[in-house]
C-alpha atoms as a PDB file:
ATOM      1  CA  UNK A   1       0.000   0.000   0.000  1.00  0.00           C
ATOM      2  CA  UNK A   2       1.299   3.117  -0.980  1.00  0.00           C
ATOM      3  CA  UNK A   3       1.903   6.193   1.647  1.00  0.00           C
ATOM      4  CA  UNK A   4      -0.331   9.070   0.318  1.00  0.00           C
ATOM      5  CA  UNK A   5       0.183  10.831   3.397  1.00  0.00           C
ATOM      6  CA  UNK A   6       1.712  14.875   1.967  1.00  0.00           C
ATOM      7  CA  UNK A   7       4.033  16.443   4.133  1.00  0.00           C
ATOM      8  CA  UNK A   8       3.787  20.105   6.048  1.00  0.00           C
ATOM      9  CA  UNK A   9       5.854  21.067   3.302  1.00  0.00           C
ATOM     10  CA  UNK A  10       3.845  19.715   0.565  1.00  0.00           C
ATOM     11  CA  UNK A  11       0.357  20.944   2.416  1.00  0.00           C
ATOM     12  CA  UNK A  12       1.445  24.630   2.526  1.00  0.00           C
ATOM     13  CA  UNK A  13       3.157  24.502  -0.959  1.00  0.00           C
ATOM     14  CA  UNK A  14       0.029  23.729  -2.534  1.00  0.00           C
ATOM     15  CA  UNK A  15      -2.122  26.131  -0.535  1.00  0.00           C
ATOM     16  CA  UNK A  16       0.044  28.882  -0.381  1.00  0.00           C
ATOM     17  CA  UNK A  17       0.748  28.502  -4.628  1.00  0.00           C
ATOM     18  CA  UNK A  18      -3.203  28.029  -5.248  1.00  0.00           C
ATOM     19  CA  UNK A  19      -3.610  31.081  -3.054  1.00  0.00           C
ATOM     20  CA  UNK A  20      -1.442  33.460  -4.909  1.00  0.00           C
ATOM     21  CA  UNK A  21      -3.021  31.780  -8.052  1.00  0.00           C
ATOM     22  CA  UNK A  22      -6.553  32.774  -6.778  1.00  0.00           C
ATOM     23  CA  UNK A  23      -5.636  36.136  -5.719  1.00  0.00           C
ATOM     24  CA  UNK A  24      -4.127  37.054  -9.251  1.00  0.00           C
ATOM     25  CA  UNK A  25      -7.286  35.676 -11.051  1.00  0.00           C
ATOM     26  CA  UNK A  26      -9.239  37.932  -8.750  1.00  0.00           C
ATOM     27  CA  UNK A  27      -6.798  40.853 -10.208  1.00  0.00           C
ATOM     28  CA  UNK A  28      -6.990  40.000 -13.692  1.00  0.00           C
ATOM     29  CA  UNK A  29     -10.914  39.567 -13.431  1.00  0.00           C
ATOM     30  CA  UNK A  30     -11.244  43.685 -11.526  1.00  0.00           C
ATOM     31  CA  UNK A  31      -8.914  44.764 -14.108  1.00  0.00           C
ATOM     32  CA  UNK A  32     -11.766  44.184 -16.543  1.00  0.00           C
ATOM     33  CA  UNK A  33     -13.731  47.126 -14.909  1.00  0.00           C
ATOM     34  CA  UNK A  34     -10.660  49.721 -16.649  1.00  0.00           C
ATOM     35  CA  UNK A  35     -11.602  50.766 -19.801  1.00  0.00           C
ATOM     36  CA  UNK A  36      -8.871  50.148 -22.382  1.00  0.00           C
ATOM     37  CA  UNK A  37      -7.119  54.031 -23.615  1.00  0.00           C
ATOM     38  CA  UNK A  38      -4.780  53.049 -26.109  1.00  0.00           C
ATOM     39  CA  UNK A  39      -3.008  50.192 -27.623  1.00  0.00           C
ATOM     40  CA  UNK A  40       0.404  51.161 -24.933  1.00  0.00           C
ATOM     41  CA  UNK A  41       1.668  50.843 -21.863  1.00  0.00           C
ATOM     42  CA  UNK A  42       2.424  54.587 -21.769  1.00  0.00           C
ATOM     43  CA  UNK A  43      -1.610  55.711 -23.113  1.00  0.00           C
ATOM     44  CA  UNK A  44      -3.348  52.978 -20.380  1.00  0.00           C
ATOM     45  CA  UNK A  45      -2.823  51.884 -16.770  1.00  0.00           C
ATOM     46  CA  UNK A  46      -5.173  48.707 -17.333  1.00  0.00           C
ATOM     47  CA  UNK A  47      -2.242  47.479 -20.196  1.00  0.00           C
ATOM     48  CA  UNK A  48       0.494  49.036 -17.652  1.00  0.00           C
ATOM     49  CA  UNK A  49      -1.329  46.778 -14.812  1.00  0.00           C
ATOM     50  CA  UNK A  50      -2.193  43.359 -16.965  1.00  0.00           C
ATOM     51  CA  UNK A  51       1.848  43.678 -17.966  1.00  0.00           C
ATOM     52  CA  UNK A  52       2.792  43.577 -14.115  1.00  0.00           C
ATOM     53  CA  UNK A  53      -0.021  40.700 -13.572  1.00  0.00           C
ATOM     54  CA  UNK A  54       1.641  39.051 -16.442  1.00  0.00           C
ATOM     55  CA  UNK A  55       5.069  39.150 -14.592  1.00  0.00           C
ATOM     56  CA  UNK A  56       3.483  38.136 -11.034  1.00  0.00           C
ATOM     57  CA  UNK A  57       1.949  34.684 -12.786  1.00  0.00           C
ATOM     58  CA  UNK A  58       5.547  33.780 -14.021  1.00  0.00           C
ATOM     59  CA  UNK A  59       6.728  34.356 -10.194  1.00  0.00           C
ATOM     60  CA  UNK A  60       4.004  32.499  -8.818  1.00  0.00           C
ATOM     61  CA  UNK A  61       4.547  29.884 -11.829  1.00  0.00           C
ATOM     62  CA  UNK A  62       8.384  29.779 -10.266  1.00  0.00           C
ATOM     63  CA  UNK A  63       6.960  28.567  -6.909  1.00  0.00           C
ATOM     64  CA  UNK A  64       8.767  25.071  -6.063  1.00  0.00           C
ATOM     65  CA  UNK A  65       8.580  22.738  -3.082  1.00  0.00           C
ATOM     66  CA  UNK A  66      11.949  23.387  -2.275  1.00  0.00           C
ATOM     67  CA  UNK A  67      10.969  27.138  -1.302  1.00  0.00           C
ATOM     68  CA  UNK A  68       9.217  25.417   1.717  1.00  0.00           C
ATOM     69  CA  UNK A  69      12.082  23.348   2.565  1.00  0.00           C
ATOM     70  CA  UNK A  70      14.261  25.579   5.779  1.00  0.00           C
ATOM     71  CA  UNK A  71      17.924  25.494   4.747  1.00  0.00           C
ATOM     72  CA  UNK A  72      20.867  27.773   6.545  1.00  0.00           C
ATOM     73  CA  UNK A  73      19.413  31.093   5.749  1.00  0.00           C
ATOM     74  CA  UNK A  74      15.396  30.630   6.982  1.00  0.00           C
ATOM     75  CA  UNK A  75      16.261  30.453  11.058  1.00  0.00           C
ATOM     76  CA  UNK A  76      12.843  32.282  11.306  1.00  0.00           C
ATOM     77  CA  UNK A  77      11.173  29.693   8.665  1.00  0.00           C
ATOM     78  CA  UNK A  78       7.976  27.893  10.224  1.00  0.00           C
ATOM     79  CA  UNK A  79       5.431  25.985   8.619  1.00  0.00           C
ATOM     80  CA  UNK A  80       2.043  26.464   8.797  1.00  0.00           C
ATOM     81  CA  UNK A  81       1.348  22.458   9.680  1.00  0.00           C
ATOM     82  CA  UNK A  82       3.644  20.488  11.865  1.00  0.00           C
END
C-alpha cells in the first residue's frame, strides 16, 4: 500500500501557490472594470497593470517545493502544519 500521506511542506506549498493563483485571477478579473485608452503601456494603466499581472503569474509559476524546505538562511522559517 502506498503512503499518500503529503508532508507540512507539501500541504502549505500547494495552498500557499493556489492562493497566490486565486488572488491574481481575482486581479486580472477587476482589471476588466478599466476601460482600455490606447493600444500602450504609456496611453493605459489597465495594459500598464495586466503587464505587471503578467510578470506576477511567471513568479508564482516559479513557486517550487523546495521554497518550503528551511535550509541555513530561513532560522525564522515555520510551517504552517507540523
Amino acid at each position: 500500500m502506498k503512503n499518500t500521506e503529503k508532508t507540512p511542506q507539501q500541504r502549505q506549498f500547494e495552498q500557499v501557490k493556489d492562493k497566490f493563483q486565486s488572488l491574481l485571477a481575482q486581479m486580472e478579473e477587476t482589471l476588466k472594470l478599466i476601460p482600455l485608452k490606447g493600444d500602450r503601456p504609456s496611453e493605459c494603466q489597465r495594459i500598464t497593470i495586466s503587464n505587471q499581472l503578467g510578470g506576477l503569474d511567471h513568479c508564482i509559476n516559479g513557486i517550487e517545493l523546495e521554497d518550503f524546505t528551511p535550509n541555513e538562511y530561513s532560522q525564522e522559517f515555520k510551517l504552517s502544519y507540523s
